[in-house]
C-alpha atoms as a PDB file:
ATOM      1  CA  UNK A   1      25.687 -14.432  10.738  1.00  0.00           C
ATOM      2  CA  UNK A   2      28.500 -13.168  12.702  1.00  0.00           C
ATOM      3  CA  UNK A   3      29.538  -9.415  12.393  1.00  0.00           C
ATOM      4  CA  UNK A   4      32.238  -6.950  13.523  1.00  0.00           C
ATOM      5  CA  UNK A   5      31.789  -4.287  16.051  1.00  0.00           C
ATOM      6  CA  UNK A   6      31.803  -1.886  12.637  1.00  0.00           C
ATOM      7  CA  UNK A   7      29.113  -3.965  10.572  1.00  0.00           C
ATOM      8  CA  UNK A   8      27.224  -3.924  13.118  1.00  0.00           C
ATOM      9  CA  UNK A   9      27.336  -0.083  13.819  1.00  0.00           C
ATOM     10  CA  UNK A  10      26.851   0.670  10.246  1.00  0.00           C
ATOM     11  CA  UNK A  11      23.558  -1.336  10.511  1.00  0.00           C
ATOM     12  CA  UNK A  12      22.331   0.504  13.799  1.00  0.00           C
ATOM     13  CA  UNK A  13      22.669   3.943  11.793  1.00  0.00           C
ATOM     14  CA  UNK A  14      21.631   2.719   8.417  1.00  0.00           C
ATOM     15  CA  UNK A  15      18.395   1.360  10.652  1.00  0.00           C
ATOM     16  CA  UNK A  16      18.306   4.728  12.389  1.00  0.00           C
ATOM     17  CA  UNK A  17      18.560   6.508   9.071  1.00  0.00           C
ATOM     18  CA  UNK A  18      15.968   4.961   7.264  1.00  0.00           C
ATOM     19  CA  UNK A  19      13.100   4.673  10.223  1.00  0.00           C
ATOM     20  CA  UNK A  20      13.477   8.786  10.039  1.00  0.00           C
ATOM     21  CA  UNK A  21      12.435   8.962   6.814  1.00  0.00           C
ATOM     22  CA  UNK A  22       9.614   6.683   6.805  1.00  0.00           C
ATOM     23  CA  UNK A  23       8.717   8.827   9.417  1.00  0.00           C
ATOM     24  CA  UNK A  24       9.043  12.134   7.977  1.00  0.00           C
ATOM     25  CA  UNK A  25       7.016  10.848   5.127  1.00  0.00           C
ATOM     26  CA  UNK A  26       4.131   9.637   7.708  1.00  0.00           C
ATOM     27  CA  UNK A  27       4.357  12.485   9.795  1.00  0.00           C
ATOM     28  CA  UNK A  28       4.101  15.244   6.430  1.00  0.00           C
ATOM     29  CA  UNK A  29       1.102  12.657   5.218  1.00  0.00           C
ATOM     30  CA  UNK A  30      -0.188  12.911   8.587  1.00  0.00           C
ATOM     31  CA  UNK A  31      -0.078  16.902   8.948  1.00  0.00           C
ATOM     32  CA  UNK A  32      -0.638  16.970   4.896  1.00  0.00           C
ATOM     33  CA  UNK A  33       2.255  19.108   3.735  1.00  0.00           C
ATOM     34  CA  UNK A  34       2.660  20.604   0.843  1.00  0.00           C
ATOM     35  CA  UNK A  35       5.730  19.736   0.153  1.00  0.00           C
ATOM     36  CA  UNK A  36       4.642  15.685   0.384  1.00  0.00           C
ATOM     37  CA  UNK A  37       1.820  16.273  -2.692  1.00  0.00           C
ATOM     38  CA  UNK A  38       3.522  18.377  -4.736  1.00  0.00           C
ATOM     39  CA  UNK A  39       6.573  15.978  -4.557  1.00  0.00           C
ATOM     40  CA  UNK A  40       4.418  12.895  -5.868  1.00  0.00           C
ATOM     41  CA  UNK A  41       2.087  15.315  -7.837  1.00  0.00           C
ATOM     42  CA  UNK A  42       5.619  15.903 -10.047  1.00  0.00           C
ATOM     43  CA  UNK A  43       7.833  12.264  -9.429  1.00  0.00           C
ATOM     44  CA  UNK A  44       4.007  10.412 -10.127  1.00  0.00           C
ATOM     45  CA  UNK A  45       3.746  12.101 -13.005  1.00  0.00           C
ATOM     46  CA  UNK A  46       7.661  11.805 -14.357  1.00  0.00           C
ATOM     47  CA  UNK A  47       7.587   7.948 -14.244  1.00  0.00           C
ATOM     48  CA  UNK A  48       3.903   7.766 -15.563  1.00  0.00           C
ATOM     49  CA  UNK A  49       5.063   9.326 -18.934  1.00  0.00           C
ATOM     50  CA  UNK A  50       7.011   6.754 -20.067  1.00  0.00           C
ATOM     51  CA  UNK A  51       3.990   4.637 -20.467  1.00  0.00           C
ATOM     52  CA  UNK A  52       3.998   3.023 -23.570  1.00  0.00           C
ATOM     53  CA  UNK A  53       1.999  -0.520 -24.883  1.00  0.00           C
ATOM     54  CA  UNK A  54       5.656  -2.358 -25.084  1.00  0.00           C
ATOM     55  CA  UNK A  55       7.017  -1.428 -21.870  1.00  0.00           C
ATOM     56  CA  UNK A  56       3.720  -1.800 -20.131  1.00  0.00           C
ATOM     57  CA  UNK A  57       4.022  -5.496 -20.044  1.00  0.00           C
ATOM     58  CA  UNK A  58       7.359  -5.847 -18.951  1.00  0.00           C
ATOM     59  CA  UNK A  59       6.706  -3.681 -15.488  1.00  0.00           C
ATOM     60  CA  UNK A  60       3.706  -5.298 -15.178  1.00  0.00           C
ATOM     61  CA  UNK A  61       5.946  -8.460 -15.539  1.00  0.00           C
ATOM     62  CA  UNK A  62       8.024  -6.767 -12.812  1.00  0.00           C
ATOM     63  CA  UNK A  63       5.688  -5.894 -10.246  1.00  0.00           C
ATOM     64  CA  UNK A  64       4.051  -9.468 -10.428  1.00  0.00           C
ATOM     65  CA  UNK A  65       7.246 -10.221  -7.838  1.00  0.00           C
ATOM     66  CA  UNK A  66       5.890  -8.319  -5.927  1.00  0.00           C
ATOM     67  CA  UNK A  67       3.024  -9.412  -5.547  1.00  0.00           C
ATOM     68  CA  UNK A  68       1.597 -11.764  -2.127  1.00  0.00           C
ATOM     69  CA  UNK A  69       1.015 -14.868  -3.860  1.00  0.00           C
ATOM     70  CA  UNK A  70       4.399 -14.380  -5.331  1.00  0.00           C
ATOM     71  CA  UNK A  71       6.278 -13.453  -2.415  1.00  0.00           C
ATOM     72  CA  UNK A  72       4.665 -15.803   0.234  1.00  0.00           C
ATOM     73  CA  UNK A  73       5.326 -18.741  -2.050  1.00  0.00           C
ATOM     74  CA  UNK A  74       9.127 -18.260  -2.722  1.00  0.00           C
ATOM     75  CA  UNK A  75       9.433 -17.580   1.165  1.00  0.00           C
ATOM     76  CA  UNK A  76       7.685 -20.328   2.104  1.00  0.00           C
ATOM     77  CA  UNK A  77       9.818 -22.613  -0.334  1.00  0.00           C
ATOM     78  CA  UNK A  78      13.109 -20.678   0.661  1.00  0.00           C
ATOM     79  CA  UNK A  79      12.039 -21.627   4.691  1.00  0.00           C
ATOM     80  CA  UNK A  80      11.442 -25.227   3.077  1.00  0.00           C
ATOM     81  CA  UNK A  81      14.778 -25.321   2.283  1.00  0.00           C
ATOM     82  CA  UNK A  82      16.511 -23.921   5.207  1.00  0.00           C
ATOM     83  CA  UNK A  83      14.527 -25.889   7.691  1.00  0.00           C
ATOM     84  CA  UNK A  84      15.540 -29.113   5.369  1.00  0.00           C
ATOM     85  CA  UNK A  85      19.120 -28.350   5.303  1.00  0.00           C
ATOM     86  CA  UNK A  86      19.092 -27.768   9.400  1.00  0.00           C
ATOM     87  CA  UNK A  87      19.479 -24.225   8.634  1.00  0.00           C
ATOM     88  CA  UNK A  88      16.613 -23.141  11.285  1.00  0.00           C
ATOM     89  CA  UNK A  89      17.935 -19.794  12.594  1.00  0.00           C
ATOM     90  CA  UNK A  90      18.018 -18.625   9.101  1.00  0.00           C
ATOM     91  CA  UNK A  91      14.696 -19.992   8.593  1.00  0.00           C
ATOM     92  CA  UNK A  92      12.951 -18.323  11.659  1.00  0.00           C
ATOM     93  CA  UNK A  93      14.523 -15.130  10.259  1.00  0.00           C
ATOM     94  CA  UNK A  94      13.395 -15.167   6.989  1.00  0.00           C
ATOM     95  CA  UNK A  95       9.409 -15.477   8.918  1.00  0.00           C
ATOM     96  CA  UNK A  96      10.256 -12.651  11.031  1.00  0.00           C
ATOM     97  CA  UNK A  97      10.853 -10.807   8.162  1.00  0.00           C
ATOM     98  CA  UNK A  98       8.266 -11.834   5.122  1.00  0.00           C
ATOM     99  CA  UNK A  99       5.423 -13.104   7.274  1.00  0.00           C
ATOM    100  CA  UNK A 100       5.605 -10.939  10.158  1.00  0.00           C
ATOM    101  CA  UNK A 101       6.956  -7.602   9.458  1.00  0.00           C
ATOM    102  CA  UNK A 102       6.094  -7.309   5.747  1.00  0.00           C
ATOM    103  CA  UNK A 103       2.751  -9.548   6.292  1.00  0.00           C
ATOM    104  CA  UNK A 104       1.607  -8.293   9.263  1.00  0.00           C
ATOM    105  CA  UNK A 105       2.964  -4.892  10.513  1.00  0.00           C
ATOM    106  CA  UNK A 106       2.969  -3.241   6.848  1.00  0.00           C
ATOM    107  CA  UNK A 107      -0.681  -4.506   6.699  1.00  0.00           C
ATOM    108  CA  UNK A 108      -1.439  -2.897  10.339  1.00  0.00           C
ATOM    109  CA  UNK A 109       0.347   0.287   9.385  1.00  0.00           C
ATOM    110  CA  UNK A 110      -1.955   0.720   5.994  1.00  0.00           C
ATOM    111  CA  UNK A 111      -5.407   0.303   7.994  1.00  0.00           C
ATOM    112  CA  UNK A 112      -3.831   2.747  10.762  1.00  0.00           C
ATOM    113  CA  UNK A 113      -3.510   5.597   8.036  1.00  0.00           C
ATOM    114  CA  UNK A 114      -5.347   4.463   5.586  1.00  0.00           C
ATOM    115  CA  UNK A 115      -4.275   6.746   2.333  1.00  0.00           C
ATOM    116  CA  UNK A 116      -5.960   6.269  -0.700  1.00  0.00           C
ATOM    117  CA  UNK A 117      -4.445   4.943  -3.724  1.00  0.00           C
ATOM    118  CA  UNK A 118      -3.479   7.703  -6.217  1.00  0.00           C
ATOM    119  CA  UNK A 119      -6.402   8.382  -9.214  1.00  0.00           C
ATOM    120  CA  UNK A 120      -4.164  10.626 -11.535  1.00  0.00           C
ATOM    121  CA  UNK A 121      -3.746   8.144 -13.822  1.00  0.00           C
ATOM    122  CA  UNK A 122      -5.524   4.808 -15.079  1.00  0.00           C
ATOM    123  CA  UNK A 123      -4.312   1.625 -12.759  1.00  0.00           C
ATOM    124  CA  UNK A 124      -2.612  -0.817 -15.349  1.00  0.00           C
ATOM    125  CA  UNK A 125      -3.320  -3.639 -12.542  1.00  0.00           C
ATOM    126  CA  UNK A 126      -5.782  -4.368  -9.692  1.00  0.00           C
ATOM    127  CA  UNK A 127      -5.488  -3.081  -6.624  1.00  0.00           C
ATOM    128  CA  UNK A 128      -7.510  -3.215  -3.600  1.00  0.00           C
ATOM    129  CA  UNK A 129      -6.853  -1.515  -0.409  1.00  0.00           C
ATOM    130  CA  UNK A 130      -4.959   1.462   0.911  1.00  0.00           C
ATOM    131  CA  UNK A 131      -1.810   3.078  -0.408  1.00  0.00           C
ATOM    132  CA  UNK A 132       0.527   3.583   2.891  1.00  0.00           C
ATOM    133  CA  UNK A 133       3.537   2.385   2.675  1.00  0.00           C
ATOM    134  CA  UNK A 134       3.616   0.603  -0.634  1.00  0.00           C
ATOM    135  CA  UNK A 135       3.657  -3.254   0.532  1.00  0.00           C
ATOM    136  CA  UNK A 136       5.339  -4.434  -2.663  1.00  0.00           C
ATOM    137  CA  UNK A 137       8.401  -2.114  -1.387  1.00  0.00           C
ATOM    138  CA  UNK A 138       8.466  -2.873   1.725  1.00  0.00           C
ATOM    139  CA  UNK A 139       8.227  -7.096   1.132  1.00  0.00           C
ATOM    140  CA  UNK A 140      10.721  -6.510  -1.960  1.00  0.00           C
ATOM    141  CA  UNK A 141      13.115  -5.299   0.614  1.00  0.00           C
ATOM    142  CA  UNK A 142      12.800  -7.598   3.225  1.00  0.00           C
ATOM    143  CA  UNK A 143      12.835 -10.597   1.027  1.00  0.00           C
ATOM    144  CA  UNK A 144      15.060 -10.030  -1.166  1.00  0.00           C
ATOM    145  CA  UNK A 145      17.258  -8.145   1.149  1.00  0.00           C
ATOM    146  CA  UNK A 146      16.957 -11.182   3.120  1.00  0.00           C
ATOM    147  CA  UNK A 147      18.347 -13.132   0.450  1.00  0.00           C
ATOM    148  CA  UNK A 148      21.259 -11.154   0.726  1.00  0.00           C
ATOM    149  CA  UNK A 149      21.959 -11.961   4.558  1.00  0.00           C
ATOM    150  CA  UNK A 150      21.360 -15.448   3.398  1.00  0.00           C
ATOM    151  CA  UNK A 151      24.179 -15.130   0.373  1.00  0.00           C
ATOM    152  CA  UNK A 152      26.517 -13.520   2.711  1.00  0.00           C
ATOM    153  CA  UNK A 153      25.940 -16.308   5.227  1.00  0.00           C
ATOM    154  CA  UNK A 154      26.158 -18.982   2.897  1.00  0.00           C
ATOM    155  CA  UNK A 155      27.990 -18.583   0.218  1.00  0.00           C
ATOM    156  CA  UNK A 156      32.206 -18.278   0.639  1.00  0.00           C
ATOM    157  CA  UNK A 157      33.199 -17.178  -2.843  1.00  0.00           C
ATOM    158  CA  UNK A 158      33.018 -13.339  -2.471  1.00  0.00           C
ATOM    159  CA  UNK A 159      32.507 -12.910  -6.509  1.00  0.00           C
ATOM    160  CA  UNK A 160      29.434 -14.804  -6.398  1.00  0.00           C
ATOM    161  CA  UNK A 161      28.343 -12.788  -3.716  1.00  0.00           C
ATOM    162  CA  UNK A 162      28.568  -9.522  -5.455  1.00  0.00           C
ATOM    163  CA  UNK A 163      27.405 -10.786  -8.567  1.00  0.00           C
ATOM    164  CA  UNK A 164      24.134 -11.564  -6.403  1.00  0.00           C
ATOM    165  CA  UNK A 165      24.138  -8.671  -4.564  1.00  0.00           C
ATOM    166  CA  UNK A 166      23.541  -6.816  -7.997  1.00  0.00           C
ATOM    167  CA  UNK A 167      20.230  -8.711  -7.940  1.00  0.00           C
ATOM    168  CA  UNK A 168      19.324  -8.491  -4.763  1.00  0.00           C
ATOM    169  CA  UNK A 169      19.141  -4.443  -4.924  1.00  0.00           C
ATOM    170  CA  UNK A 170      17.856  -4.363  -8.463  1.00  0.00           C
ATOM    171  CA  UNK A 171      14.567  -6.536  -7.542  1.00  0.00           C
ATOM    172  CA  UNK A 172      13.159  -4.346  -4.623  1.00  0.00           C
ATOM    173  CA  UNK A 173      13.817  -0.705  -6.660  1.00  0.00           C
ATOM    174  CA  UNK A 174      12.653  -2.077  -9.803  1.00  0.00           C
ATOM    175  CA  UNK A 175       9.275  -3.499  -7.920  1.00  0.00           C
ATOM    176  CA  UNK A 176       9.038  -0.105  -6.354  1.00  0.00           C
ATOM    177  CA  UNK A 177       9.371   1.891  -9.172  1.00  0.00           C
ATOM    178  CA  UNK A 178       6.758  -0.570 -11.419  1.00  0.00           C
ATOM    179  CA  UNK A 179       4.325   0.113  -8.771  1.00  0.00           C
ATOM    180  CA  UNK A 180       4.598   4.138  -9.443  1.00  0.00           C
ATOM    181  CA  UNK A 181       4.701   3.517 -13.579  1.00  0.00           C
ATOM    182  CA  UNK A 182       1.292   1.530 -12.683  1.00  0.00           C
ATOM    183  CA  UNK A 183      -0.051   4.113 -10.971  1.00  0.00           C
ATOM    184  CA  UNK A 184      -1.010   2.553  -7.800  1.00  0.00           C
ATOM    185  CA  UNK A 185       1.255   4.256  -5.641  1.00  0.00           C
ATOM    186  CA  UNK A 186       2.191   7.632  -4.952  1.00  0.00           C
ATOM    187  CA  UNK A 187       6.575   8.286  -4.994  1.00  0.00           C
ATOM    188  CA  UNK A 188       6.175   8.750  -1.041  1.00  0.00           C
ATOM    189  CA  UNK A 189       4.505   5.623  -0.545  1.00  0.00           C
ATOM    190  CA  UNK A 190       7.055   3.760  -2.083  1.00  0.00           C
ATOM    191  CA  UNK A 191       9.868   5.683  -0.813  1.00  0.00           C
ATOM    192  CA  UNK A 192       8.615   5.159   2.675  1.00  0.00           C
ATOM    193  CA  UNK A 193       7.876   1.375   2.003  1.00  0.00           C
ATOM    194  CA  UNK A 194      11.419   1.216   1.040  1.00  0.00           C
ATOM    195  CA  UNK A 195      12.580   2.919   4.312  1.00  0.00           C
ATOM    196  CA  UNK A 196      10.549   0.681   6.672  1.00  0.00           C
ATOM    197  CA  UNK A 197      11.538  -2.891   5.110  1.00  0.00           C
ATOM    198  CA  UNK A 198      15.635  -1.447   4.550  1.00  0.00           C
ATOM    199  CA  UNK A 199      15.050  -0.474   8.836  1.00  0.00           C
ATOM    200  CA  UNK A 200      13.658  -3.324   9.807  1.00  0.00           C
ATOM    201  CA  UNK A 201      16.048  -6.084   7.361  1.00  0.00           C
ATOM    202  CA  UNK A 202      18.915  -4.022   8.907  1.00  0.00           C
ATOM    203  CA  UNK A 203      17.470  -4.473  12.780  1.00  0.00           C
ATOM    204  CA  UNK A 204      16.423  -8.044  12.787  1.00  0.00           C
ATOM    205  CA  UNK A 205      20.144  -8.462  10.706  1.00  0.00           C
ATOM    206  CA  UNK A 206      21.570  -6.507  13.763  1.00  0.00           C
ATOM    207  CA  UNK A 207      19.943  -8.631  16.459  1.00  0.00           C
ATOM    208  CA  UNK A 208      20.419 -12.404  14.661  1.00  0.00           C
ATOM    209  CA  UNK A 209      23.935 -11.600  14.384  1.00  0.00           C
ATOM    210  CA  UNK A 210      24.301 -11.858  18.172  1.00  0.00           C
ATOM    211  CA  UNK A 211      23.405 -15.498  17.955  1.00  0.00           C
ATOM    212  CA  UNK A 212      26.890 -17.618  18.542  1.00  0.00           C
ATOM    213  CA  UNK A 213      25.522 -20.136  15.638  1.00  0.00           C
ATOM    214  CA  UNK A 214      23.813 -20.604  12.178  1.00  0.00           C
ATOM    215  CA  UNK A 215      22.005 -23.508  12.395  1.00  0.00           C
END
């Protein structure tokens, strides 16, 4: 998990970048701007007109990785794995990130604002609680983004690791944006959801990489 001096500055201000606009987004939610409803008032509604029977099923498809059960199983099998291979740093980080940030501190930050979910449109799937930030964006991110610190830890072949990275980006803004098309989040709460899990995969990156080993 070693880094340059560069990698790891281009962390600190991709980290730095990306807290400010989850905070923008709370603090315009907070002070309910204008700008922040008419901007999901016209991106809500842009994605939710695609909606047709066929391609219905397939984001609902989508946004099933998303989901907890999903998510908390393949981490749980993925810290299997690492723990049985002697891989424990790696491990430990993918709990910081899934169970604790994403698990935890999303779930604080949603009773702390508590937003309702959007009512425009019809929800195509169930969904109980509040709407800020989305926690399918911000768990997309940190797992799957944490499957990308894992491929660039693990695997050598630097094809392979591109090929994956492909992936690894696709899952979290296609999860996002299914959660829109469903209509059970507004644009900002995914965009913010986004923000806070690409911040906080990019911090707990920054501070593992000090460690001298992966073990």
């Amino acid at each position: 998990m070693q880094l340059t001096n560069q990698q790891r500055k281009q962390l600190a201000v991709t980290a730095g970048i990306s807290y400010f606009i989850f905070f923008l987004i709370l603090l315009s939610l907070e002070i309910n701007a204008n700008w922040l409803q008419q901007f999901d008032q016209t991106t809500n509604a842009f994605i939710t007109q695609f909606r047709q029977p066929s391609l219905n099923h397939l984001v609902i498809i989508i946004t099933e990785f998303g989901n907890p059960a999903s998510t908390t199983l393949i981490a749980l099998i993925l810290i299997l794995l690492l723990a049985a291979t002697q891989q424990n740093k790696l491990a430990f980080l993918v709990f910081i990130n899934v169970g604790f940030i994403a698990g935890l501190i999303n779930h604080i930050i949603k009773e702390l604002v508590q937003r309702p979910r959007p009512t425009a449109v019809s929800h195509l799937v169930s969904a109980g609680g509040f709407s800020f930030p989305s926690g399918h964006a911000t768990t997309s991110v940190l797992l799957y983004g944490t499957f990308f610190i894992l491929s660039y830890c693990l695997i050598k072949n630097a094809t392979q690791r591109r090929h994956l990275t492909y992936l690894w980006v696709a899952l979290p803004l296609l999860i996002g944006l299914s959660r829109i098309y469903v209509g059970v989040h507004n644009t900002s709460d995914v965009i913010a959801g986004w923000s806070f899990g690409l911040a906080n995969l990019c911090l707990t990156w920054l501070l593992f990489s000090y460690l001298d080993h992966v073990k």
